[in-house]
C-alpha atoms as a PDB file:
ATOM      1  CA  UNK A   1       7.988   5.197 -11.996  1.00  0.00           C
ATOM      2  CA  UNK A   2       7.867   5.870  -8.042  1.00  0.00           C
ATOM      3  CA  UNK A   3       5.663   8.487  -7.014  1.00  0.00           C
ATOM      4  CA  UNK A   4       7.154   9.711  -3.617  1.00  0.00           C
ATOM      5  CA  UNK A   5       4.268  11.749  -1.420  1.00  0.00           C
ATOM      6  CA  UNK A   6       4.813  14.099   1.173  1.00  0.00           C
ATOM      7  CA  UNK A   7       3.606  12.294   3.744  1.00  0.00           C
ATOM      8  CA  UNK A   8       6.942   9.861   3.116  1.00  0.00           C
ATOM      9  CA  UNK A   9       5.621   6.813   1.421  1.00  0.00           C
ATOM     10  CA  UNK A  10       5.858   5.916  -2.064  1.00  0.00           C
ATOM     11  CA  UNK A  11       3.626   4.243  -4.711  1.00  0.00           C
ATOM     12  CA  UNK A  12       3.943   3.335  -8.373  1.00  0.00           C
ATOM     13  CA  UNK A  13       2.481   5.638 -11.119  1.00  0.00           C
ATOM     14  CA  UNK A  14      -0.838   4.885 -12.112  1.00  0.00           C
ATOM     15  CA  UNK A  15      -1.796   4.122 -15.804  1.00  0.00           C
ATOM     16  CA  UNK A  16      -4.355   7.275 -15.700  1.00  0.00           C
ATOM     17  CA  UNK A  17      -1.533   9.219 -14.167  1.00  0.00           C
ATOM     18  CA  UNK A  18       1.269   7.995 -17.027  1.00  0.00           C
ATOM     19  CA  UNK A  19      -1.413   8.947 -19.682  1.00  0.00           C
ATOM     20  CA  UNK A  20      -2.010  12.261 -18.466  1.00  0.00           C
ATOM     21  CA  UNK A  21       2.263  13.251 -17.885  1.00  0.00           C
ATOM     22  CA  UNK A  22       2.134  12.264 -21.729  1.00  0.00           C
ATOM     23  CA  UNK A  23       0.178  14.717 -22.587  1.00  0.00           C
ATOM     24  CA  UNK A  24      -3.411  12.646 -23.241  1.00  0.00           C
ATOM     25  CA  UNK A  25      -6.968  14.242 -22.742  1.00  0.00           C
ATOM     26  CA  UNK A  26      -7.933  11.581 -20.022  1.00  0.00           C
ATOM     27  CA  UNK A  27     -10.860  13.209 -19.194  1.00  0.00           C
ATOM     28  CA  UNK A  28     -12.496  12.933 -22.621  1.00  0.00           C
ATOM     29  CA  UNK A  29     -11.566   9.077 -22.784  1.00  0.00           C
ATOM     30  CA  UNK A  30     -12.530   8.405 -19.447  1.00  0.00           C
ATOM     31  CA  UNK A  31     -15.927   5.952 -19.813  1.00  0.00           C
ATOM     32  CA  UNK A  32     -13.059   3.823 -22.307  1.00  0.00           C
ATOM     33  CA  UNK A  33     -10.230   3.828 -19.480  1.00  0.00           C
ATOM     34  CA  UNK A  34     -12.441   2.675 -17.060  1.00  0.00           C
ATOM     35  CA  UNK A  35     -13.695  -0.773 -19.083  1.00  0.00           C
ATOM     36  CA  UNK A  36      -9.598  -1.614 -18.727  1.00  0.00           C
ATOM     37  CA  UNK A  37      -7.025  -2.069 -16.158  1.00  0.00           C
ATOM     38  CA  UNK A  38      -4.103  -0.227 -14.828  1.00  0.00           C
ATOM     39  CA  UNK A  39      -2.078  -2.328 -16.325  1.00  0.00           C
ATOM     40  CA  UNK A  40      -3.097  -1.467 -19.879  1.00  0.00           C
ATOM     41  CA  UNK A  41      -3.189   2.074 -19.508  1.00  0.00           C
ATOM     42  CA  UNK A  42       0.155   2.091 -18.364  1.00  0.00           C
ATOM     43  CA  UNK A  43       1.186   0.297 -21.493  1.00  0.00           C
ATOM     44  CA  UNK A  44      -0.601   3.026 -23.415  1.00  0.00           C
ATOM     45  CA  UNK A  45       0.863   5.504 -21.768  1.00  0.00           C
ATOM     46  CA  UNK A  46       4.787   3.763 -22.684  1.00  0.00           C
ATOM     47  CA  UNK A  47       4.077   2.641 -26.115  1.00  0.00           C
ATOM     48  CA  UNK A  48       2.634   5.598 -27.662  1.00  0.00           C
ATOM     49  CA  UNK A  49       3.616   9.304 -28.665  1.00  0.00           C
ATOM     50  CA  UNK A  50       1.606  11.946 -27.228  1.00  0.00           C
ATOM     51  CA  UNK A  51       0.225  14.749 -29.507  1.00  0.00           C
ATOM     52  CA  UNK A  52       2.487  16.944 -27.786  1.00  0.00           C
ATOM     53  CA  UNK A  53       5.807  14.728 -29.183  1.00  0.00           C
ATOM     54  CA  UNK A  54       4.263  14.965 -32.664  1.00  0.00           C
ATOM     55  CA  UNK A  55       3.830  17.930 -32.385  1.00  0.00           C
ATOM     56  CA  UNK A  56       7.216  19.146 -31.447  1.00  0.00           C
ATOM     57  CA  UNK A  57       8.363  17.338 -33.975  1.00  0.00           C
ATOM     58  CA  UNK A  58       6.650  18.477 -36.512  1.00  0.00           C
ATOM     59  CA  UNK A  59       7.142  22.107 -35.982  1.00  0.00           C
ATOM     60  CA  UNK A  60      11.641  20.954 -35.223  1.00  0.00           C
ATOM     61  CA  UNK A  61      10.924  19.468 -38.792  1.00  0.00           C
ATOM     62  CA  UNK A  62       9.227  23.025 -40.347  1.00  0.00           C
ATOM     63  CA  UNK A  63      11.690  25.214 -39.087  1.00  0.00           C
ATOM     64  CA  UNK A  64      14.340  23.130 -40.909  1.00  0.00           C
ATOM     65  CA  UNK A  65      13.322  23.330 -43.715  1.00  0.00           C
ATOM     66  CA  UNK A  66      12.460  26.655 -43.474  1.00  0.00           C
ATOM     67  CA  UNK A  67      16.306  27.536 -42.960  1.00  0.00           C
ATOM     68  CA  UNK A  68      17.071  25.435 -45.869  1.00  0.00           C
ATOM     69  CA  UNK A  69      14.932  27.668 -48.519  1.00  0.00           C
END
């Protein structure tokens, strides 16, 4: 994803930014995302489901079922 600033130029996402759009408390992992690269925290970031997409979910599941009782 291209980041464009307000200064003009533009940058790729970083892998601590992608983590933290998903939804992930980056700031409680942080001594663990610094012993990897980038790279790999991008690929984190793409490959998983935040809490907050389980979470939504879960409660689109719930309220389903509670029309169906």
């Amino acid at each position: 994803m291209w980041i464009h600033r307000p200064d003009g130029q533009e940058r790729l996402l970083l892998g601590r930014e992608a983590l933290v759009l998903q939804g992930f408390p980056v700031r409680l992992v942080e001594e663990q995302l610094d012993q990897v690269t980038g790279a790999f925290q991008h690929d984190l970031a793409g490959n998983a489901m935040s809490f907050l997409v389980l979470l939504a979910v879960a409660q689109s599941a719930d309220r389903k079922s509670t029309r169906l009782n």
